[in-house]
N, C-alpha and C. Protein backbone atom coordinates (compact mmCIF):
# COMPACT_ATOMS: atom_id res chain seq x y z
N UNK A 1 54.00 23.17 21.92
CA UNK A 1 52.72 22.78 22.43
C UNK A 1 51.65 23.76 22.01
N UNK A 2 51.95 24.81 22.38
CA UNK A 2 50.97 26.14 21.71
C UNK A 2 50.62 25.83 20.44
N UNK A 3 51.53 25.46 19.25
CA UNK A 3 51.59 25.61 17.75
C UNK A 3 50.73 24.38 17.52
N UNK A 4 50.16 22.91 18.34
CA UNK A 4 49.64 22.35 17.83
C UNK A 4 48.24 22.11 18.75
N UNK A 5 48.03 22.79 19.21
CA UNK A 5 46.65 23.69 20.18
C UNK A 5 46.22 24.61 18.78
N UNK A 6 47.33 25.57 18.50
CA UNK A 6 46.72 26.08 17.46
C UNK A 6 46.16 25.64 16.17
N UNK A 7 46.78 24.64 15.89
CA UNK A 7 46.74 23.77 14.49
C UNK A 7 45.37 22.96 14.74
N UNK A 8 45.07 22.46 15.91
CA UNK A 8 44.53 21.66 16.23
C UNK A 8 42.86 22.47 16.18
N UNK A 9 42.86 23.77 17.24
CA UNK A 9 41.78 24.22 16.66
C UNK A 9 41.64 25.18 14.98
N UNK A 10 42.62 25.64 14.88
CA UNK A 10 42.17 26.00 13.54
C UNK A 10 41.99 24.94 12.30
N UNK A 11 41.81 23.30 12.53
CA UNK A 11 41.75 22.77 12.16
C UNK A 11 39.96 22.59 12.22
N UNK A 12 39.54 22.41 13.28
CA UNK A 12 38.80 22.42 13.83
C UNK A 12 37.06 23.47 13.70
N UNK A 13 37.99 24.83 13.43
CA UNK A 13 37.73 25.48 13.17
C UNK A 13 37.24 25.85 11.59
N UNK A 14 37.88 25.70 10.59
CA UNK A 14 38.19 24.98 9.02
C UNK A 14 36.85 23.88 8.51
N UNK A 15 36.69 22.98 9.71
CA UNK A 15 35.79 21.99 9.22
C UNK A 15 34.53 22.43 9.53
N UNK A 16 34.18 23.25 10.74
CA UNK A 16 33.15 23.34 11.24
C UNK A 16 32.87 24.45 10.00
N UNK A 17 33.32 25.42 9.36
CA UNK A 17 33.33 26.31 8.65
C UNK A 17 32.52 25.49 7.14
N UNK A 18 33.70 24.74 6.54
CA UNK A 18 32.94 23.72 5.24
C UNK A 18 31.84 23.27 5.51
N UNK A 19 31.76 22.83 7.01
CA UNK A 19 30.39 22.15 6.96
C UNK A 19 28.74 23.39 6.72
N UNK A 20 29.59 23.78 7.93
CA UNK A 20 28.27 25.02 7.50
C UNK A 20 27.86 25.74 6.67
N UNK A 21 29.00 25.99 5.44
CA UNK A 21 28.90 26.26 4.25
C UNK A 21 27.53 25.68 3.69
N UNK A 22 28.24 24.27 3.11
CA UNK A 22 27.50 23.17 2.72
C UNK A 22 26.18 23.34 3.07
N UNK A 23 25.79 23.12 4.49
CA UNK A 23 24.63 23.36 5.36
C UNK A 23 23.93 24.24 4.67
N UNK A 24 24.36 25.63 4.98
CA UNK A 24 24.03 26.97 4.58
C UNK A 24 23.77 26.79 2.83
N UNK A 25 24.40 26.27 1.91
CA UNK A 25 24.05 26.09 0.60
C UNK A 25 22.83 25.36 0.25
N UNK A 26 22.57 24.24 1.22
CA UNK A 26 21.43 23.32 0.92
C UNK A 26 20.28 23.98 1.29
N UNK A 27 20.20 24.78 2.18
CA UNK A 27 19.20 25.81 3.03
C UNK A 27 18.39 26.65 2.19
N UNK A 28 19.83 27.14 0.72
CA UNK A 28 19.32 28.02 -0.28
C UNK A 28 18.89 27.92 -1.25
N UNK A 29 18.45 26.46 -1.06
CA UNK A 29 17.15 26.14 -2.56
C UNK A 29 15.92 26.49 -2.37
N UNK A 30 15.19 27.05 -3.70
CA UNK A 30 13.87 27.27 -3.20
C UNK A 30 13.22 26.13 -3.04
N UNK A 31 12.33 25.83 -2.01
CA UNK A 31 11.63 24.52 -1.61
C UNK A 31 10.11 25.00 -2.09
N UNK A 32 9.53 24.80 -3.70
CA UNK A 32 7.79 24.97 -3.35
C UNK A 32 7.05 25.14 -2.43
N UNK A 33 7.01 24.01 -1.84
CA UNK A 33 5.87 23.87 -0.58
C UNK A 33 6.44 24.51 0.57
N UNK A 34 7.42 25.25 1.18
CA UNK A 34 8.02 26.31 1.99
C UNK A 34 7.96 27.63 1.59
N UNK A 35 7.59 28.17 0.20
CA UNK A 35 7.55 29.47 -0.42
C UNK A 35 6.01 29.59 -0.87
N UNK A 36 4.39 29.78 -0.01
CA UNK A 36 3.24 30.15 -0.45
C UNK A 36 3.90 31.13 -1.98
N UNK A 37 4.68 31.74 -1.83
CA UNK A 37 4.39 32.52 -3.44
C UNK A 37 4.45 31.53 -4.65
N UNK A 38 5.75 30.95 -4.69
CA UNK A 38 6.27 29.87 -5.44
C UNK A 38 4.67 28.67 -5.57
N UNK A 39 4.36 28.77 -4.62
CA UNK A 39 2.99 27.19 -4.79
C UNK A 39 1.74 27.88 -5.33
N UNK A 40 1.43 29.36 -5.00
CA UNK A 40 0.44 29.82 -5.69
C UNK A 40 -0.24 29.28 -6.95
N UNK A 41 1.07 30.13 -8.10
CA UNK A 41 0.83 29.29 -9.36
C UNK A 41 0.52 27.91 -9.50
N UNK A 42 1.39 27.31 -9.14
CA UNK A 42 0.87 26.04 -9.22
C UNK A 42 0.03 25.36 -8.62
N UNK A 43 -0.57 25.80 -7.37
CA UNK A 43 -1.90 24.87 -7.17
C UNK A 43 -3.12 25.85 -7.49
N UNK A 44 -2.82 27.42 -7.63
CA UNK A 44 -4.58 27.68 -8.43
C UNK A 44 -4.18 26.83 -10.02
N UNK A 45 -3.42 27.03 -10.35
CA UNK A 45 -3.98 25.98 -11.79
C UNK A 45 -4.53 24.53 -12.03
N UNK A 46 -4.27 23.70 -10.76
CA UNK A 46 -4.66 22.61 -10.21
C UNK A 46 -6.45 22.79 -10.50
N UNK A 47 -6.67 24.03 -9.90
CA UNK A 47 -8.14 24.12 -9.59
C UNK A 47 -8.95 24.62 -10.67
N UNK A 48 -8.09 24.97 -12.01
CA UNK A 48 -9.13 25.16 -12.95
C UNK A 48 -9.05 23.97 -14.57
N UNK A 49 -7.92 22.85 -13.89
CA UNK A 49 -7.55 21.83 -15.37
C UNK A 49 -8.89 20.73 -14.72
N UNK A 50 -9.11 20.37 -15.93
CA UNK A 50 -9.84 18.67 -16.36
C UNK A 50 -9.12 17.86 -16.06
N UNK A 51 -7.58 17.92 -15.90
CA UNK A 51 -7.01 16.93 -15.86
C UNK A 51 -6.44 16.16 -14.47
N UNK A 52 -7.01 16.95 -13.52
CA UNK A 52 -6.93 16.50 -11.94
C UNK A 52 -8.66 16.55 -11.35
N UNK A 53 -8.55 15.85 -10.68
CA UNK A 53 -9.54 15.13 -9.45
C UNK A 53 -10.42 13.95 -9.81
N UNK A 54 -11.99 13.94 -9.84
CA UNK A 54 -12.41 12.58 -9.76
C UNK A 54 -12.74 12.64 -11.54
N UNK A 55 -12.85 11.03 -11.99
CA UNK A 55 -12.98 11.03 -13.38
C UNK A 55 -14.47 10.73 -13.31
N UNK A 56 -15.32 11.43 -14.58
CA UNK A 56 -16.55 11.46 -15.08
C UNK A 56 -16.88 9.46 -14.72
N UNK A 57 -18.28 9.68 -14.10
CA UNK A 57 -18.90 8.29 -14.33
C UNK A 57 -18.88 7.51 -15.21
N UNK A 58 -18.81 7.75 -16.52
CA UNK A 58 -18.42 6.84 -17.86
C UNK A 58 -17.57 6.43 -18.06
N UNK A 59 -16.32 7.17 -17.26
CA UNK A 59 -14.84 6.64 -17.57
C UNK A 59 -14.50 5.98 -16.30
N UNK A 60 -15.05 5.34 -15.44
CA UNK A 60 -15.04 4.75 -14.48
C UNK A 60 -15.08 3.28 -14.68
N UNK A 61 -14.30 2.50 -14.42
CA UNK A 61 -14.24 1.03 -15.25
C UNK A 61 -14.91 0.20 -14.32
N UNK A 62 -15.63 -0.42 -14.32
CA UNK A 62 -16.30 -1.18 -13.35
C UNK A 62 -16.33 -2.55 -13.21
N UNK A 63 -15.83 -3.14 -14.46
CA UNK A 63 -15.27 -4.57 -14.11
C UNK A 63 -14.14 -4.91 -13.79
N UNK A 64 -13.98 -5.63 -13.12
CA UNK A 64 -12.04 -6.26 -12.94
C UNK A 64 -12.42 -7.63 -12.33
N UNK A 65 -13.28 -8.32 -13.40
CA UNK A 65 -13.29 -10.01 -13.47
C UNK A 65 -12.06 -10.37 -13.82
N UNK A 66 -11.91 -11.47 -12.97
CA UNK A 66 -10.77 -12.52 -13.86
C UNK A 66 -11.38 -13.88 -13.68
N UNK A 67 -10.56 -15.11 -14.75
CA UNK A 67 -10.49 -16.36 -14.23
C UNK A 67 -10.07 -16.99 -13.77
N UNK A 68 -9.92 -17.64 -12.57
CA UNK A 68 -9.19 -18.38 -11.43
C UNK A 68 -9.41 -19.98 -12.23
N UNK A 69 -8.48 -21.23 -12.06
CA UNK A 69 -8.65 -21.93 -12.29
C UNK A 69 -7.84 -23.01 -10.95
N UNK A 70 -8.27 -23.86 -10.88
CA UNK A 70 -7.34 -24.95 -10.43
C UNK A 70 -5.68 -24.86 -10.02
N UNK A 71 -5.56 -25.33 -11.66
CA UNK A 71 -3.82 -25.01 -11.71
C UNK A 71 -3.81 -23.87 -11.34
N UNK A 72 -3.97 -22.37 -11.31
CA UNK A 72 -3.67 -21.19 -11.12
C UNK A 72 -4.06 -21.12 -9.69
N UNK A 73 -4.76 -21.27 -8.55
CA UNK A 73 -4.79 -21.52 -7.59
C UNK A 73 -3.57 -22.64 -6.74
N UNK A 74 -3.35 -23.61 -7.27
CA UNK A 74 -2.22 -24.67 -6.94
C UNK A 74 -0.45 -24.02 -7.10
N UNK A 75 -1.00 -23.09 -8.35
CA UNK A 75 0.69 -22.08 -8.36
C UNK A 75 0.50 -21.19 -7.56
N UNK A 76 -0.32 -20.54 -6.99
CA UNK A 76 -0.29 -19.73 -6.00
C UNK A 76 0.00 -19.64 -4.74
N UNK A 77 -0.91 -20.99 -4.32
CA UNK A 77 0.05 -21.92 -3.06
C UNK A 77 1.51 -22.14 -3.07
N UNK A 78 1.88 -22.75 -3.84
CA UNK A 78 2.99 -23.09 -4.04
C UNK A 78 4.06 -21.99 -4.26
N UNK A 79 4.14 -21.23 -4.96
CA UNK A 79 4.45 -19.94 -4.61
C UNK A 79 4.64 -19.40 -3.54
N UNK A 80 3.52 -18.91 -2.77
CA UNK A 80 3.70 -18.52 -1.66
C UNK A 80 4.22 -19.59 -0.60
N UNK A 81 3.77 -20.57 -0.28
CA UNK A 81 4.80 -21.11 0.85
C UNK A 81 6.21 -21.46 0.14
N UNK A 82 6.68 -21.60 -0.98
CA UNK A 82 8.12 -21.03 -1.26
C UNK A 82 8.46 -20.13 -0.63
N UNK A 83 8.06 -18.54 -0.71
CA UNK A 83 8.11 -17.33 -0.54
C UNK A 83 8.22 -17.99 1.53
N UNK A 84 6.96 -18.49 1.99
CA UNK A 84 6.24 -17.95 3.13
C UNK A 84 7.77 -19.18 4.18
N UNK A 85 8.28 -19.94 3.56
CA UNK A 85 9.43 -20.65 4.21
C UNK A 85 10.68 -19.81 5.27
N UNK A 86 11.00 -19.12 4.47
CA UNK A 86 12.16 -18.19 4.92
C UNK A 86 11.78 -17.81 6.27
N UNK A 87 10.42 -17.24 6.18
CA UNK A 87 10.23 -15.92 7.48
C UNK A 87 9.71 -17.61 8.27
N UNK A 88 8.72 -18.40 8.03
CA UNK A 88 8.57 -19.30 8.84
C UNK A 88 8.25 -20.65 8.38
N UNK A 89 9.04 -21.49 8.57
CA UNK A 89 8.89 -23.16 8.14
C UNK A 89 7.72 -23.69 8.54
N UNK A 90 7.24 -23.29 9.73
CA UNK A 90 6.47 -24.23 10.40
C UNK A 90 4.77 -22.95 10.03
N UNK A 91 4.77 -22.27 9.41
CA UNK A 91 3.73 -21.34 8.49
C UNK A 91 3.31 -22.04 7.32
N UNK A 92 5.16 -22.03 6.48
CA UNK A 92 4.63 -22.66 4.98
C UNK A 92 4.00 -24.41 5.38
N UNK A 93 4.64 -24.55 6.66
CA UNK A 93 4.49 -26.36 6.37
C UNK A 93 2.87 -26.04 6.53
N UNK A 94 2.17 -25.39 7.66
CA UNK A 94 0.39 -25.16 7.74
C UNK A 94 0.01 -24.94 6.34
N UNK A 95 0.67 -23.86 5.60
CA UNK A 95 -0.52 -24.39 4.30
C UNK A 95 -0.39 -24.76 3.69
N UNK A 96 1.39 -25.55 3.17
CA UNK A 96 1.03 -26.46 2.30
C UNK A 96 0.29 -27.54 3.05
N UNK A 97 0.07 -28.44 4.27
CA UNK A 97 -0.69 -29.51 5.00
C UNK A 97 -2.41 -29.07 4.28
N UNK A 98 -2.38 -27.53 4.56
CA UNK A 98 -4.30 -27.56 4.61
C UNK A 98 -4.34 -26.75 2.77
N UNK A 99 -3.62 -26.55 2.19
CA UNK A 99 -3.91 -26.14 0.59
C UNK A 99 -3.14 -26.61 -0.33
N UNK A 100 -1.88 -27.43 0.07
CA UNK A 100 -1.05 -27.67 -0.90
C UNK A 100 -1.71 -28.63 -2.19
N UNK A 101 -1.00 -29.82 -2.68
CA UNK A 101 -1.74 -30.23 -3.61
C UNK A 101 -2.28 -31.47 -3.34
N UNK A 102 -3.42 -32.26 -4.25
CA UNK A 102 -4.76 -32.72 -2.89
C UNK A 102 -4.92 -32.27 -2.10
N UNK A 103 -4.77 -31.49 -1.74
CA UNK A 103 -5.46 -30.98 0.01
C UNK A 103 -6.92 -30.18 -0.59
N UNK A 104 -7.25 -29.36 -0.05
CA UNK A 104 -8.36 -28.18 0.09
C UNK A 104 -8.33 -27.33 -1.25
N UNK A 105 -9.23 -26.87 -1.72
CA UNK A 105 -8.71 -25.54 -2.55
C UNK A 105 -9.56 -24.39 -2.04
N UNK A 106 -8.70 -23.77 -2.05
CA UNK A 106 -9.22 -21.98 -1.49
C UNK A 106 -10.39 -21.43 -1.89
N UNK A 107 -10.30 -21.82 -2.75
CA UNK A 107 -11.45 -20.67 -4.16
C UNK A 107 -12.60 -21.30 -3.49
N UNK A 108 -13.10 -22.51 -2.99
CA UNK A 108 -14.53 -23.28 -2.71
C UNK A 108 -14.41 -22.66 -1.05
N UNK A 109 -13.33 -22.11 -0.19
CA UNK A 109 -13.52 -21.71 1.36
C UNK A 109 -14.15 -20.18 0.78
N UNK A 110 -13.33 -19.61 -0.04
CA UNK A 110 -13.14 -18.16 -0.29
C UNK A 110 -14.86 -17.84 -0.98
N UNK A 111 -15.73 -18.70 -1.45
CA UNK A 111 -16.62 -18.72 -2.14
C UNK A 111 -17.52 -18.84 -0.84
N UNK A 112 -17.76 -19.32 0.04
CA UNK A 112 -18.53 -19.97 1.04
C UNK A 112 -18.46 -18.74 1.84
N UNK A 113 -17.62 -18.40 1.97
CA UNK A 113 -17.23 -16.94 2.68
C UNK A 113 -18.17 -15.65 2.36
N UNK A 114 -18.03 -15.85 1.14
CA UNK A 114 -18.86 -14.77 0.00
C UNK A 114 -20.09 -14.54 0.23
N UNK A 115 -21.24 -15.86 0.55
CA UNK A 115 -22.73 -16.12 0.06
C UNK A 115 -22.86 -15.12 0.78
N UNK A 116 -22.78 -14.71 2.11
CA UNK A 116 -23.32 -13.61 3.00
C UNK A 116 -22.98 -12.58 2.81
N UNK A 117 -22.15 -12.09 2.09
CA UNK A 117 -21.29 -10.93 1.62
C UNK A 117 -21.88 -9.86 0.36
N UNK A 118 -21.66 -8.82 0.32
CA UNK A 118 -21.68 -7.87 -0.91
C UNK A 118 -21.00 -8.04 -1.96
N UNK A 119 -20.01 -8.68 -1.38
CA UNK A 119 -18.90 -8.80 -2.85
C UNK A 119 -18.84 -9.98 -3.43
N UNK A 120 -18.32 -10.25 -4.89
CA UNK A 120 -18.56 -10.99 -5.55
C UNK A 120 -17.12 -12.32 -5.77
N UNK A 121 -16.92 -13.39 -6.03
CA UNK A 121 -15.88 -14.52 -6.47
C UNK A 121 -15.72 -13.85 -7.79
N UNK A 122 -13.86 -13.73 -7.90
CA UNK A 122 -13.35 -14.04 -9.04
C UNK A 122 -13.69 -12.68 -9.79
N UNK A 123 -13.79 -11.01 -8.44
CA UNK A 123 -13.62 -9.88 -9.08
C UNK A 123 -12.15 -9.26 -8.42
N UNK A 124 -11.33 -8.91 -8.77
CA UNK A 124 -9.97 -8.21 -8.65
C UNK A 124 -10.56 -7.10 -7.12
N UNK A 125 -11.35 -6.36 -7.75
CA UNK A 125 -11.95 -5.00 -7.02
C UNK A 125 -12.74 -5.48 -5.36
N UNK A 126 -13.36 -6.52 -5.65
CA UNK A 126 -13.80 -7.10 -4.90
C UNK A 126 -13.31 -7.87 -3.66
N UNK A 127 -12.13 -8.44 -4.60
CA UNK A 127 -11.29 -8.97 -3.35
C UNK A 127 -10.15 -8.28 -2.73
N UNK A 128 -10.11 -6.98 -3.08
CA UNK A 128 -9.04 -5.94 -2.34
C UNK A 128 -9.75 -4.99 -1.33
N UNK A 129 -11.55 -5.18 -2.21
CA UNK A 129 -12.15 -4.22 -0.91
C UNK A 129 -12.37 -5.46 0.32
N UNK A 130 -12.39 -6.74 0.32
CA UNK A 130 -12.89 -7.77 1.37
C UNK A 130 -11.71 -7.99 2.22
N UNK A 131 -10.21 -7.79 1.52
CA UNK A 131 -9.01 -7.76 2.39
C UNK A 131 -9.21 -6.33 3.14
N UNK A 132 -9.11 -5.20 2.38
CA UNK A 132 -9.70 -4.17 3.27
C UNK A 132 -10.56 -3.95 4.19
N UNK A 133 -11.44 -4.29 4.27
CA UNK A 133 -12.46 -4.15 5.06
C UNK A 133 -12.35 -5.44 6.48
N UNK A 134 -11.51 -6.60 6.22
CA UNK A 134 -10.93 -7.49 7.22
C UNK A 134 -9.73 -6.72 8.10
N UNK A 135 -9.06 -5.97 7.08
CA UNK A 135 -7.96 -5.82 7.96
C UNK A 135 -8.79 -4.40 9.15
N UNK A 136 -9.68 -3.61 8.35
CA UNK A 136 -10.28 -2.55 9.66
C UNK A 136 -10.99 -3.22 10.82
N UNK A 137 -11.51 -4.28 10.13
CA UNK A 137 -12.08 -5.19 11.37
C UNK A 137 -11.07 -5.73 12.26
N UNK A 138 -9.69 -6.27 12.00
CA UNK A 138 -9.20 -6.47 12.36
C UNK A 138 -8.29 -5.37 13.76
N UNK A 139 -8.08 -3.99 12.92
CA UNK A 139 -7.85 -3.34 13.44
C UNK A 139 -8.66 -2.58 14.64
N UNK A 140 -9.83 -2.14 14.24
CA UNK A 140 -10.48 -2.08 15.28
C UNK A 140 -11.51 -2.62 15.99
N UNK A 141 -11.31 -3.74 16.09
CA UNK A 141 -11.48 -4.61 16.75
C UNK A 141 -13.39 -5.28 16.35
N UNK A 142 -13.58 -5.03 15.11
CA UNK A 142 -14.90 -4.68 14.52
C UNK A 142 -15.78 -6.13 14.14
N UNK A 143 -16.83 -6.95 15.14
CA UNK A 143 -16.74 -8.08 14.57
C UNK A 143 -18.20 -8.21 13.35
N UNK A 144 -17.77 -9.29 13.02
CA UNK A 144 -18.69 -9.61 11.45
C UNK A 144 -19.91 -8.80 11.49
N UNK A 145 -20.62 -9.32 12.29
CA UNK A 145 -22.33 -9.19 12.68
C UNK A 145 -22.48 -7.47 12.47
N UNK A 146 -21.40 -6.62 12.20
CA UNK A 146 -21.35 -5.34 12.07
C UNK A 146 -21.36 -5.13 10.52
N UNK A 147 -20.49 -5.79 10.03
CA UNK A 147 -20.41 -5.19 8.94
C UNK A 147 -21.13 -5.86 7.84
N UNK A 148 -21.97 -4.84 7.35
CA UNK A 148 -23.01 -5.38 6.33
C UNK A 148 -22.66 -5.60 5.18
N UNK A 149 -23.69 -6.14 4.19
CA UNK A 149 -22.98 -6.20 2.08
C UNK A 149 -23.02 -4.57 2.35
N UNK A 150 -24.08 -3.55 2.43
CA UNK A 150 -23.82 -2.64 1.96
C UNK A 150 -22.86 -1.59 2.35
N UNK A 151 -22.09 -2.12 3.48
CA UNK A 151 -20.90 -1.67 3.23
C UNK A 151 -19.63 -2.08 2.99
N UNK A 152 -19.45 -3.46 2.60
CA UNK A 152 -18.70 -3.91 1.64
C UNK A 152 -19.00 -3.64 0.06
N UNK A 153 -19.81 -3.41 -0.32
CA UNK A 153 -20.08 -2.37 -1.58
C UNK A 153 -19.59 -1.13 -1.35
N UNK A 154 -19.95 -0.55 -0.18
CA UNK A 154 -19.45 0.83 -0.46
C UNK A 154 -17.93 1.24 -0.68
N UNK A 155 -16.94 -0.08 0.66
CA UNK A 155 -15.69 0.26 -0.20
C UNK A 155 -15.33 -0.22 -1.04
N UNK A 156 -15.73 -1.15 -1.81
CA UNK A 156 -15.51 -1.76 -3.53
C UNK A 156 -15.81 -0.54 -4.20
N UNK A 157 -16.93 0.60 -3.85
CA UNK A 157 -17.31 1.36 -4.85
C UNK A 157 -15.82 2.53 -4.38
N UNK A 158 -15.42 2.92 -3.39
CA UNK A 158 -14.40 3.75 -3.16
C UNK A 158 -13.15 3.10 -3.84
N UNK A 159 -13.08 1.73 -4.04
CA UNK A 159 -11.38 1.36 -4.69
C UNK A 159 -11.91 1.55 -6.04
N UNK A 160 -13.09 1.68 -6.87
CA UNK A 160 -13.16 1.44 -7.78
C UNK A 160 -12.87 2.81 -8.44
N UNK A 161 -12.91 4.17 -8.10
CA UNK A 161 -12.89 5.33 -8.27
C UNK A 161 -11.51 5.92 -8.26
């Protein structure tokens, strides 16, 4: 009984040992961002290259038109309530009923939407700052009559940078 008390913790004993090894080995990498000496070098050089922070105004691209068409609007629908089925049937069945094909097309709601707006139909930049700027409204609780074109320009001009 003794001999497997003993076995039992020096068994015991053995593992807790490997483990902490292990432990203790992973502990002894240098980690950059845990060693100020180690990050020195590398972030004062950050602060004297061309090749980090904001890019010169000229190299700033400022269009991201595309063309939307019909058919390319109708695959998009369709697409997505493919996609939008899984998580909910009775989701995809709402838009294929109000966008599928004959029904509605988006681009003439999404345009109507616009006239009062800063941002423009059928710009890439434009329509990521108008999802943006819905979802903060959304989030905090922010309604229309607040938010002006000129600051839907302003974050089109922040995604554009």
């Amino acid at each position: 009984m003794k001999r497997s008390s003993i076995f039992i913790t020096g068994a015991l004993l053995g593992s807790w040992l490997v483990t902490g090894i292990n432990y203790a080995m992973a502990q002894d990498a240098p980690i950059m961002a845990l060693d100020p000496t180690l990050m020195a070098g590398w972030s004062g050089n950050l602060a004297y290259t061309d090749t980090w922070g904001s890019k010169s105004a000229s190299t700033i691209k400022k269009n991201y038109s595309y063309q939307s068409t019909p058919a390319l609007r109708q695959s998009v629908v369709a697409g997505f309530t493919k996609r939008l089925q899984s998580q909910s049937l009775k989701g995809a069945q709402a838009v294929a009923a109000t966008f599928g094909r004959g029904k509605a097309d988006y681009g003439t709601y999404y345009t109507q939407m616009l006239k009062t707006s800063g941002l423009h139909d059928n710009d890439a930049a434009d329509a990521l700052a108008g999802l943006i700027v819905v979802g903060y409204q959304i989030v905090n609780n922010v309604p229309d009559e607040q938010v002006t074109a000129t600051m839907e320009r302003a974050a089109r001009t922040q995604l554009q940078e």
